[in-house]
PDB file of N, CA and C in Angstrom:
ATOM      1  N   UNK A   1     168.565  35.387 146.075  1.00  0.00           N
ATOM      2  CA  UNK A   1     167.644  36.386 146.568  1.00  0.00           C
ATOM      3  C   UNK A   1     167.351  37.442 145.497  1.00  0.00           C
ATOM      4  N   UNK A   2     168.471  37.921 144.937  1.00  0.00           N
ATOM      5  CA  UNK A   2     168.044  38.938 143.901  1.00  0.00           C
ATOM      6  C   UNK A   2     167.320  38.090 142.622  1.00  0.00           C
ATOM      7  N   UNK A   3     167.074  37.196 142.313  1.00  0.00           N
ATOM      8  CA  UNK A   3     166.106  36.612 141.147  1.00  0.00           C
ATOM      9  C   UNK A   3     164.751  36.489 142.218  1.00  0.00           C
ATOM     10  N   UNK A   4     164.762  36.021 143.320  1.00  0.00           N
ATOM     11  CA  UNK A   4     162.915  36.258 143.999  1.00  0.00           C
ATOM     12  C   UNK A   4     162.846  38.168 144.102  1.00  0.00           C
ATOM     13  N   UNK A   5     163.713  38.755 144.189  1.00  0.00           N
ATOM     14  CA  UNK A   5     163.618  40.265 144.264  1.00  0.00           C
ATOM     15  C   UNK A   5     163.147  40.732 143.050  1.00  0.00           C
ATOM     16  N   UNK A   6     163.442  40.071 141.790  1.00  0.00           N
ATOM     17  CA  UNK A   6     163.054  40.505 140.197  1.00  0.00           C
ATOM     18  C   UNK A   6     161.923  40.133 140.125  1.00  0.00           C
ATOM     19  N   UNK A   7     161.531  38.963 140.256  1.00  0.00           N
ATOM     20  CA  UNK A   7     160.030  38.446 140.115  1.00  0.00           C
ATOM     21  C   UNK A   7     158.874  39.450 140.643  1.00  0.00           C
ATOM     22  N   UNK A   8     159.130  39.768 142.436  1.00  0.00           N
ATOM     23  CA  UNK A   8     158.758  40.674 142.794  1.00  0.00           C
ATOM     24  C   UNK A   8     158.708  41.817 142.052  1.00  0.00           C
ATOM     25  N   UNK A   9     159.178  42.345 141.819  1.00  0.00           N
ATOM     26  CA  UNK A   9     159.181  43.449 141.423  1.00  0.00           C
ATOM     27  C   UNK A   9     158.779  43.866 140.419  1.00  0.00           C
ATOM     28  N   UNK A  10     158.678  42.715 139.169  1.00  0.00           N
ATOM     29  CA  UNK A  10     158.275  42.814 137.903  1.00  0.00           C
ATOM     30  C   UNK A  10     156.705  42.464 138.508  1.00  0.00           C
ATOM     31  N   UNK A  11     156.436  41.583 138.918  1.00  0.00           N
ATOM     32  CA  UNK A  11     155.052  41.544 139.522  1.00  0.00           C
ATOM     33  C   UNK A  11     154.444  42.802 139.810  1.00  0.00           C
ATOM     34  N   UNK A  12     155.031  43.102 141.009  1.00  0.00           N
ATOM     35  CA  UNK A  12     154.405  44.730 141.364  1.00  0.00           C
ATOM     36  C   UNK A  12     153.873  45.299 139.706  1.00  0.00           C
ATOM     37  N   UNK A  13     154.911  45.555 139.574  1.00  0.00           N
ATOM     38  CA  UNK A  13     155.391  47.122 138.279  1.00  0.00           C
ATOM     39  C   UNK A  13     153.573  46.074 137.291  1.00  0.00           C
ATOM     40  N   UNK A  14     154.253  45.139 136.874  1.00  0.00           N
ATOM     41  CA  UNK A  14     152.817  44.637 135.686  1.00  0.00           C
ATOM     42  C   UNK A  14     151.195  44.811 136.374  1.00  0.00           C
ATOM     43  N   UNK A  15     151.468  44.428 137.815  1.00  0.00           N
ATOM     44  CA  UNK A  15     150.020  44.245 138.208  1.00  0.00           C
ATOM     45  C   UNK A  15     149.515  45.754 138.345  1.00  0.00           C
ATOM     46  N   UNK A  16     150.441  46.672 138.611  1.00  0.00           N
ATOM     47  CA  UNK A  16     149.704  48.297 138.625  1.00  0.00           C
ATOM     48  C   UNK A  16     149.462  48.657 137.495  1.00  0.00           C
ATOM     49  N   UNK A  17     150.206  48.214 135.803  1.00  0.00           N
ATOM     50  CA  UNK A  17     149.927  48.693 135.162  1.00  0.00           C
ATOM     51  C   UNK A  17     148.589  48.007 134.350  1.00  0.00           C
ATOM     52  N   UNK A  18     148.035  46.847 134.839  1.00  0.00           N
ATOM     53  CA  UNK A  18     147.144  46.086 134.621  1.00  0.00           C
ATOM     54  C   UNK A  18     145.621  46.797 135.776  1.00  0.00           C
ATOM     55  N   UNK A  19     146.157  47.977 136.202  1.00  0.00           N
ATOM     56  CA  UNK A  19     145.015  48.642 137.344  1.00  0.00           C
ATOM     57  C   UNK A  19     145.040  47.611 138.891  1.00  0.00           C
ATOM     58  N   UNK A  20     145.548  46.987 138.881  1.00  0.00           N
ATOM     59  CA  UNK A  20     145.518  46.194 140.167  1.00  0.00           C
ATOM     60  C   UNK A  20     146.386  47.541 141.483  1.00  0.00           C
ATOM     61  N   UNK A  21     145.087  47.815 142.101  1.00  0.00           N
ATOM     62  CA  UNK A  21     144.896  48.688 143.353  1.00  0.00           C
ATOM     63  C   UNK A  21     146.234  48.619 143.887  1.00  0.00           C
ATOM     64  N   UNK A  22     147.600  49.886 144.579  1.00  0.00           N
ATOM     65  CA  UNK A  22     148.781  49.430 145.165  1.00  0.00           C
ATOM     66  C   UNK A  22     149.429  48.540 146.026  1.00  0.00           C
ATOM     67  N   UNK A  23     148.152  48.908 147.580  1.00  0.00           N
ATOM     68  CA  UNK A  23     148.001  47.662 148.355  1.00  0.00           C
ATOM     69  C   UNK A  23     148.141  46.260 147.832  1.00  0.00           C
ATOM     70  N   UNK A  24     147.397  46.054 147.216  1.00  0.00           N
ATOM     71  CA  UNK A  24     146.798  44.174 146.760  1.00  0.00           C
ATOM     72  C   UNK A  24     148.235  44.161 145.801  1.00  0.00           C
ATOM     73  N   UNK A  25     148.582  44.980 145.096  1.00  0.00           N
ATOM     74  CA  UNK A  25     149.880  44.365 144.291  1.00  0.00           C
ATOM     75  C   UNK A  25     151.075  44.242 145.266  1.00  0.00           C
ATOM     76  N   UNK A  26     151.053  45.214 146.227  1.00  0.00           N
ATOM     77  CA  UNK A  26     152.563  44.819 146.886  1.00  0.00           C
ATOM     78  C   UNK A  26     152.133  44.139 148.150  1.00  0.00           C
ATOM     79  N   UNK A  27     151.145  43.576 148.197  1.00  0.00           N
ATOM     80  CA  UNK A  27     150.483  42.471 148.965  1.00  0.00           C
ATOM     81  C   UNK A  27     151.407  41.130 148.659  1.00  0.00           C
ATOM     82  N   UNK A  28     150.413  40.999 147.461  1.00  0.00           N
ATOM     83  CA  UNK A  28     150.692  39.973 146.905  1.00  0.00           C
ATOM     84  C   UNK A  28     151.730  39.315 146.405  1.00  0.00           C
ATOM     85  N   UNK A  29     152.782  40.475 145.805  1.00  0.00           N
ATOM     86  CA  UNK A  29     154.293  39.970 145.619  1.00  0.00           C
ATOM     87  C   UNK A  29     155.382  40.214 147.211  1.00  0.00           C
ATOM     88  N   UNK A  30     154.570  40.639 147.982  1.00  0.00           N
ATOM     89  CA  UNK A  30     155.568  40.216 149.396  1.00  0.00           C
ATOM     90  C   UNK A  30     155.100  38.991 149.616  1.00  0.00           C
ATOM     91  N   UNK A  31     154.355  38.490 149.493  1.00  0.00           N
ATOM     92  CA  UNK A  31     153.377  36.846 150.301  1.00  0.00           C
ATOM     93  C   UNK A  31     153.987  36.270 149.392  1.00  0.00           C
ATOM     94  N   UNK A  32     154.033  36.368 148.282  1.00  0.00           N
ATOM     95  CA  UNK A  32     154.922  35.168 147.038  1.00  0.00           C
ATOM     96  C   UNK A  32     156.182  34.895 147.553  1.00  0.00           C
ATOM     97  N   UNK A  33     157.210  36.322 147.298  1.00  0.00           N
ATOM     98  CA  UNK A  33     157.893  36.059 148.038  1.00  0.00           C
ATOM     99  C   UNK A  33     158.395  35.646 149.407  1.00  0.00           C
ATOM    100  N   UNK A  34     157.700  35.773 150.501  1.00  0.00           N
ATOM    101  CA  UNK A  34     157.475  35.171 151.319  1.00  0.00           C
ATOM    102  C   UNK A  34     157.049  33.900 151.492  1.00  0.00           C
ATOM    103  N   UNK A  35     156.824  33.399 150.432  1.00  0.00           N
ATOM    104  CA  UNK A  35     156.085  32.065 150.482  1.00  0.00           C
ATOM    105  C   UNK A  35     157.318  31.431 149.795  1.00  0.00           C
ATOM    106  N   UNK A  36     157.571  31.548 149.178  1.00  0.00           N
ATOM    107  CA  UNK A  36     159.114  31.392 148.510  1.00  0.00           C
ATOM    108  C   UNK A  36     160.007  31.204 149.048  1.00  0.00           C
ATOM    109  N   UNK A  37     160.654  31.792 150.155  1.00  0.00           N
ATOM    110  CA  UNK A  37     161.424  32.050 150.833  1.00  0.00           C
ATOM    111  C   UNK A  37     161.299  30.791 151.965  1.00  0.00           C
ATOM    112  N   UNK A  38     160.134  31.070 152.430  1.00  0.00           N
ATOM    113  CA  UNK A  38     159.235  30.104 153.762  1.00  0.00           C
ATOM    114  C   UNK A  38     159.662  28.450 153.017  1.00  0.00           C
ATOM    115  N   UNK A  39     159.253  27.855 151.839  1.00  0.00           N
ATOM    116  CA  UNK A  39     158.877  26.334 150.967  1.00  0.00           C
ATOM    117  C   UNK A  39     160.079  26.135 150.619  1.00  0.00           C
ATOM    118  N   UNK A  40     161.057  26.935 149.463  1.00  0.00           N
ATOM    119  CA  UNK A  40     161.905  26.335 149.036  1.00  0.00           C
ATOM    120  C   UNK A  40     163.231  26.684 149.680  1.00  0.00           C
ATOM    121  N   UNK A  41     163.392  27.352 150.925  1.00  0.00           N
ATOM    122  CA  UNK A  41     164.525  27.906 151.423  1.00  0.00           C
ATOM    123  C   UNK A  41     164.361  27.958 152.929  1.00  0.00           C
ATOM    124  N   UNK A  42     163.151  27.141 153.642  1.00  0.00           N
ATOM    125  CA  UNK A  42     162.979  26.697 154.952  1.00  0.00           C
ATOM    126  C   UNK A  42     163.240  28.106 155.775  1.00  0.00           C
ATOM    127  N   UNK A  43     163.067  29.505 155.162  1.00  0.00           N
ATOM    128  CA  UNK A  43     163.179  30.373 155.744  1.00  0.00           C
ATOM    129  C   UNK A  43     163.916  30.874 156.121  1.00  0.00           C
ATOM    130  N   UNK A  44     165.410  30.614 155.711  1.00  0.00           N
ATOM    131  CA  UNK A  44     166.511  30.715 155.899  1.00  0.00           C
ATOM    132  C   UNK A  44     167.554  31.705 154.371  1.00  0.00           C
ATOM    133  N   UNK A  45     167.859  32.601 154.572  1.00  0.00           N
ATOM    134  CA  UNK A  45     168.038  33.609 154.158  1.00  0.00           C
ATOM    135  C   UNK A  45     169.686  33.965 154.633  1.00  0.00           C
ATOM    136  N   UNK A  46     170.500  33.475 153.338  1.00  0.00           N
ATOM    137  CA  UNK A  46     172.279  33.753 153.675  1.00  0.00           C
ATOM    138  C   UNK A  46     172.432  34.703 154.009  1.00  0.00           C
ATOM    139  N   UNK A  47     172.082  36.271 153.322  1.00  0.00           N
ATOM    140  CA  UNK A  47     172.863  36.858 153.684  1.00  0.00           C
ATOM    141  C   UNK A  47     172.615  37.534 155.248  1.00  0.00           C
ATOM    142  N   UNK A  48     171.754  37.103 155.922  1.00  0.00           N
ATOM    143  CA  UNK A  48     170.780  36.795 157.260  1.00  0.00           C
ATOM    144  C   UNK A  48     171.836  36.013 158.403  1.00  0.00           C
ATOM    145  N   UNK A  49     172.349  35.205 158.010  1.00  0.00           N
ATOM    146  CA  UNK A  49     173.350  33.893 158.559  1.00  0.00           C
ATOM    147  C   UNK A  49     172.175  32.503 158.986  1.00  0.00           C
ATOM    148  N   UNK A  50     172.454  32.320 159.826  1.00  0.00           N
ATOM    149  CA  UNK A  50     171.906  30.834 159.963  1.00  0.00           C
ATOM    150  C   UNK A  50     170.322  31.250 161.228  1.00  0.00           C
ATOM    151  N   UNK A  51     170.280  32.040 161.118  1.00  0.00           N
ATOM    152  CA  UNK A  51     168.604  32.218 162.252  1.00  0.00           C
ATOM    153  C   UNK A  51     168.120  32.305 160.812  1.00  0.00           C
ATOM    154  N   UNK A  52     166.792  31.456 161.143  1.00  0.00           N
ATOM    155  CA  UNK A  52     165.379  31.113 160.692  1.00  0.00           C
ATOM    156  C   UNK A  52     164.282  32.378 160.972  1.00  0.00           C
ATOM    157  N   UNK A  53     164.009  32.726 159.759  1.00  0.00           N
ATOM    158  CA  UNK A  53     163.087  34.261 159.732  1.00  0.00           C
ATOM    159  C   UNK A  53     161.554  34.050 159.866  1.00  0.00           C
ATOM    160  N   UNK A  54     160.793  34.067 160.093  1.00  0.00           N
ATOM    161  CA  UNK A  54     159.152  33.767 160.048  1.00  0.00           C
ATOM    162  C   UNK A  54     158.782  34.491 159.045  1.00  0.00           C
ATOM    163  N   UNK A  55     157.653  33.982 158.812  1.00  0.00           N
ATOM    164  CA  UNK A  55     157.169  34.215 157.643  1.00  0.00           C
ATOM    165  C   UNK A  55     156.950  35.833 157.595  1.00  0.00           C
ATOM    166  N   UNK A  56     156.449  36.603 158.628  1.00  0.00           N
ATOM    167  CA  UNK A  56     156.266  38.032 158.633  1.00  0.00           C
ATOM    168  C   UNK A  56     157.389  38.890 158.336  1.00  0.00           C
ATOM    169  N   UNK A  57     158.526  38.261 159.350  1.00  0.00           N
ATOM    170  CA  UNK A  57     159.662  38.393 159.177  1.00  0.00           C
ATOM    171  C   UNK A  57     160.079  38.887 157.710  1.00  0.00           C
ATOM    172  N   UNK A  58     160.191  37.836 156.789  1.00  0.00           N
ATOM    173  CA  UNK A  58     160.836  37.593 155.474  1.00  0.00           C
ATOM    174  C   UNK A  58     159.296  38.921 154.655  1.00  0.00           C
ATOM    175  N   UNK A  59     157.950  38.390 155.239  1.00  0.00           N
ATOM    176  CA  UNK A  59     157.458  39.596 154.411  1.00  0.00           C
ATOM    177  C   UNK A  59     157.716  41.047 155.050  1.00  0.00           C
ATOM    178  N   UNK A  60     157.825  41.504 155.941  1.00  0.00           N
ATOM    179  CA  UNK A  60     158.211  42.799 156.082  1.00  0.00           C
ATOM    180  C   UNK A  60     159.630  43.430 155.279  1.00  0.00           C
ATOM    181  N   UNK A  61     160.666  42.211 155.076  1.00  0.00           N
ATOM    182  CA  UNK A  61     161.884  43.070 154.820  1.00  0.00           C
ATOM    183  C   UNK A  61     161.151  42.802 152.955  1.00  0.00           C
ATOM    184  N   UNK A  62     160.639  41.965 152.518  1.00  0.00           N
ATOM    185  CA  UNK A  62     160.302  41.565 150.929  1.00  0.00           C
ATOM    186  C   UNK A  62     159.665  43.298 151.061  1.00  0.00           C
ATOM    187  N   UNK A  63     158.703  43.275 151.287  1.00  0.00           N
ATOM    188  CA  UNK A  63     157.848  44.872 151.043  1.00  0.00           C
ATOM    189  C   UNK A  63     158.893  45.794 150.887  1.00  0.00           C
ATOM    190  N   UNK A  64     159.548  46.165 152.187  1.00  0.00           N
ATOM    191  CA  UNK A  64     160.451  47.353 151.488  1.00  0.00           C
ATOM    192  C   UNK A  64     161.549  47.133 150.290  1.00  0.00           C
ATOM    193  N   UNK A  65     161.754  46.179 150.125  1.00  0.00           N
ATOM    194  CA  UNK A  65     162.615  45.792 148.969  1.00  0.00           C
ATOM    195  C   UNK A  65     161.725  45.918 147.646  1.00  0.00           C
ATOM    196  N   UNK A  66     160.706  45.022 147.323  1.00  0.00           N
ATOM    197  CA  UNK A  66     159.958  45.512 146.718  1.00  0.00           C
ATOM    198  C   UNK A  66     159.327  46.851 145.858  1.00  0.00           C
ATOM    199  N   UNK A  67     159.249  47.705 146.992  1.00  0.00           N
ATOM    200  CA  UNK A  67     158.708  49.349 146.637  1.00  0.00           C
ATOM    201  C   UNK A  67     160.360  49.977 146.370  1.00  0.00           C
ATOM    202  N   UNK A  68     161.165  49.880 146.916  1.00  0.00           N
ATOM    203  CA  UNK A  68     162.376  50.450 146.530  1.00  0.00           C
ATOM    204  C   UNK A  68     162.812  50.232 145.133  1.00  0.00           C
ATOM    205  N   UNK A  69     162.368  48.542 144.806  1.00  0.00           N
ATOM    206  CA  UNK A  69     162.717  47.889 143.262  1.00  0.00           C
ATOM    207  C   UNK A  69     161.669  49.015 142.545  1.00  0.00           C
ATOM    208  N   UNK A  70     160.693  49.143 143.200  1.00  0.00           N
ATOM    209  CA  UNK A  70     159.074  48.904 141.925  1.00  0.00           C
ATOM    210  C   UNK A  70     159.895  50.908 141.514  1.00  0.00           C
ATOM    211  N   UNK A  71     160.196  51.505 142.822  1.00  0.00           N
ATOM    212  CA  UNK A  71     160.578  52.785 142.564  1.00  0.00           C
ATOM    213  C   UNK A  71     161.651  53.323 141.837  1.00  0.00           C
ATOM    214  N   UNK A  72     162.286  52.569 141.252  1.00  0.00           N
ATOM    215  CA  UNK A  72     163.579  52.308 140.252  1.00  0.00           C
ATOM    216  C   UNK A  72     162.903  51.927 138.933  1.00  0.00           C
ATOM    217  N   UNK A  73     162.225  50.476 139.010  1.00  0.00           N
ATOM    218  CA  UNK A  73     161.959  50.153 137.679  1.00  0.00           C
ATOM    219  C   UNK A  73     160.718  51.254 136.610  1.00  0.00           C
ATOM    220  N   UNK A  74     159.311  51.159 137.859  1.00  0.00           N
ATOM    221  CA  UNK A  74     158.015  51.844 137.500  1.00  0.00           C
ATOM    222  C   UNK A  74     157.947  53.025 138.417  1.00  0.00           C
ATOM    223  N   UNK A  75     158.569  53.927 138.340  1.00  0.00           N
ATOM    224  CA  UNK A  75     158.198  55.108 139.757  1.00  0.00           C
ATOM    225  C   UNK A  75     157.125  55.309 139.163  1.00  0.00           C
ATOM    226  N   UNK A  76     156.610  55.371 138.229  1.00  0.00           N
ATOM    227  CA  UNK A  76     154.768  56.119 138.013  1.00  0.00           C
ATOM    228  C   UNK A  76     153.846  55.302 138.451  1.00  0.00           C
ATOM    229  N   UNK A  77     154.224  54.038 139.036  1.00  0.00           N
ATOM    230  CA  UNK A  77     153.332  52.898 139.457  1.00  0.00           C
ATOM    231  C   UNK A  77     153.369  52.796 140.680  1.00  0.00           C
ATOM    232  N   UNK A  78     154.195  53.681 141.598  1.00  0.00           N
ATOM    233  CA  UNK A  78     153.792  53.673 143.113  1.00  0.00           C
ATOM    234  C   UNK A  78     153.425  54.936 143.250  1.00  0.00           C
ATOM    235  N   UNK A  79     152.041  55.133 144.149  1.00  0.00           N
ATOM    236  CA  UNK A  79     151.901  56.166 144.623  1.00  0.00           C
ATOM    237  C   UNK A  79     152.697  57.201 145.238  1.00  0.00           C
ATOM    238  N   UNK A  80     152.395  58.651 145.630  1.00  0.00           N
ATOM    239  CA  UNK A  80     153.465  59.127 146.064  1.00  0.00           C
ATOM    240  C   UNK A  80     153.481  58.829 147.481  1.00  0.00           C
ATOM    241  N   UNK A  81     152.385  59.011 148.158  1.00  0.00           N
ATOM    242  CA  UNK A  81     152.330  58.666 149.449  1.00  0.00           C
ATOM    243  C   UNK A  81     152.682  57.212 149.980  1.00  0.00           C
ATOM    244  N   UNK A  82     152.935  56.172 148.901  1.00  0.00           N
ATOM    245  CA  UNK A  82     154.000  55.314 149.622  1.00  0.00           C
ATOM    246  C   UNK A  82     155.413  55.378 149.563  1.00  0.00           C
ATOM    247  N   UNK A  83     155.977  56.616 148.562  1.00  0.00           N
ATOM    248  CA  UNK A  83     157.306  56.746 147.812  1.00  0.00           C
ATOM    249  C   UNK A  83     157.662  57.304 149.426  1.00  0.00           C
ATOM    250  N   UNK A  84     156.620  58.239 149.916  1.00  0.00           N
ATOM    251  CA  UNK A  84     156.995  58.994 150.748  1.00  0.00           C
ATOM    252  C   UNK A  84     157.562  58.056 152.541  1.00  0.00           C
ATOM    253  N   UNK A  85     156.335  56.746 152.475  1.00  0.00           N
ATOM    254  CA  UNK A  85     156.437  56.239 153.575  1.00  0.00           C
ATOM    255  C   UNK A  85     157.622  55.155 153.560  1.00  0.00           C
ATOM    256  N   UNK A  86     158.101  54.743 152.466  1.00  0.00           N
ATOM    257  CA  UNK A  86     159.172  54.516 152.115  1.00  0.00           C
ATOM    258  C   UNK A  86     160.337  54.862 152.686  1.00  0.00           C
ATOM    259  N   UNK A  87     160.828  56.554 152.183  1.00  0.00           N
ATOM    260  CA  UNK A  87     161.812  56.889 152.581  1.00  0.00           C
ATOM    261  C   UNK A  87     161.779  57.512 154.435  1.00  0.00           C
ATOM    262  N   UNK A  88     160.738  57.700 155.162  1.00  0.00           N
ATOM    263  CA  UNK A  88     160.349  57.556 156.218  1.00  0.00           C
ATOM    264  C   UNK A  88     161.245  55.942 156.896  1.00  0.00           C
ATOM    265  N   UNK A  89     160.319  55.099 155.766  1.00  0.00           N
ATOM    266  CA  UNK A  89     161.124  53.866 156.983  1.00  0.00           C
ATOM    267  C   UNK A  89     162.416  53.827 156.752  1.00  0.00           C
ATOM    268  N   UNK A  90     163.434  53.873 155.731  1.00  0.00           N
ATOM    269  CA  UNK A  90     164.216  53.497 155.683  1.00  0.00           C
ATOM    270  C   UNK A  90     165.418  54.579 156.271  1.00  0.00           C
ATOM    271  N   UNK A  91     164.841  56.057 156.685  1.00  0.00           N
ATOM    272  CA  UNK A  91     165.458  56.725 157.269  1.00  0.00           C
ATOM    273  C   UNK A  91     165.651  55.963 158.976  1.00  0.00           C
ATOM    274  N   UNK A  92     164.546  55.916 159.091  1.00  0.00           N
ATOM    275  CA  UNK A  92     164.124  54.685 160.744  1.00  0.00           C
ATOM    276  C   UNK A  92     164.971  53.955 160.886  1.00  0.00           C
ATOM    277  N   UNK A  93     165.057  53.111 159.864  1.00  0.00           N
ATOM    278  CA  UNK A  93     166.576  51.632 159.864  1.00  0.00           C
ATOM    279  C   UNK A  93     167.588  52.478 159.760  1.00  0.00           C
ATOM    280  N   UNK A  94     168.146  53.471 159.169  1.00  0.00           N
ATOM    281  CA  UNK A  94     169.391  53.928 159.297  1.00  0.00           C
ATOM    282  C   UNK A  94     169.558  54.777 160.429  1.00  0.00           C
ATOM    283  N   UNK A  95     168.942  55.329 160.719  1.00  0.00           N
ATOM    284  CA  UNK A  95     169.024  55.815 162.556  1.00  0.00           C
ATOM    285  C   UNK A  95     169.558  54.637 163.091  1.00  0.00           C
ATOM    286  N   UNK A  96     168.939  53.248 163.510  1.00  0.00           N
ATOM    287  CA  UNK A  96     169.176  52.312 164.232  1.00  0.00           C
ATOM    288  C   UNK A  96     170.601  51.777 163.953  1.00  0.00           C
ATOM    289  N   UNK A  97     170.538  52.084 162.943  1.00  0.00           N
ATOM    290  CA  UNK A  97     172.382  51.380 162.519  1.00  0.00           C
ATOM    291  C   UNK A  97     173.145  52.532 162.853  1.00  0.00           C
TER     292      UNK A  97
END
């Protein structure tokens, strides 16, 4: 998982600095990864256990992983207003836990 998490992420970080709009870049490297996940790993995700994730599934948790990576590697390449909606969600998941 953490080598489809690098890809991602190096994706993101190159395609913003290539001007590719924020949306469409962290679009596109959640659906990879997601597509990834879905073809060569039947959607099934260890550290998950043995339930089968759907494809939305696997892209919703890829996105926030993603912007958390892209915000470590390139913080000047995510906007602030997603830095912001970011730590919004992930305050959300830690409430729930």
């Amino acid at each position: 998982m953490n080598l489809y998490r690098q890809i991602g992420i190096s994706y993101l970080c190159l395609a913003r600095q290539a001007k590719v709009k924020f949306p469409q870049s962290i679009s596109i490297a959640s659906n990879n990864f997601a597509l990834i996940i879905s073809k060569k790993h039947g959607g099934l995700i260890e550290e998950v256990g043995d339930k089968k994730l759907t494809n939305d599934q696997i892209y919703q948790g890829s996105y926030l992983q993603l912007i958390e990576g892209a915000i470590q590697l390139c913080p000047e390449q995510v906007p602030e207003d997603d830095k912001k909606k970011f730590l919004k969600a992930v305050e959300g998941l830690n409430k729930k836990n």
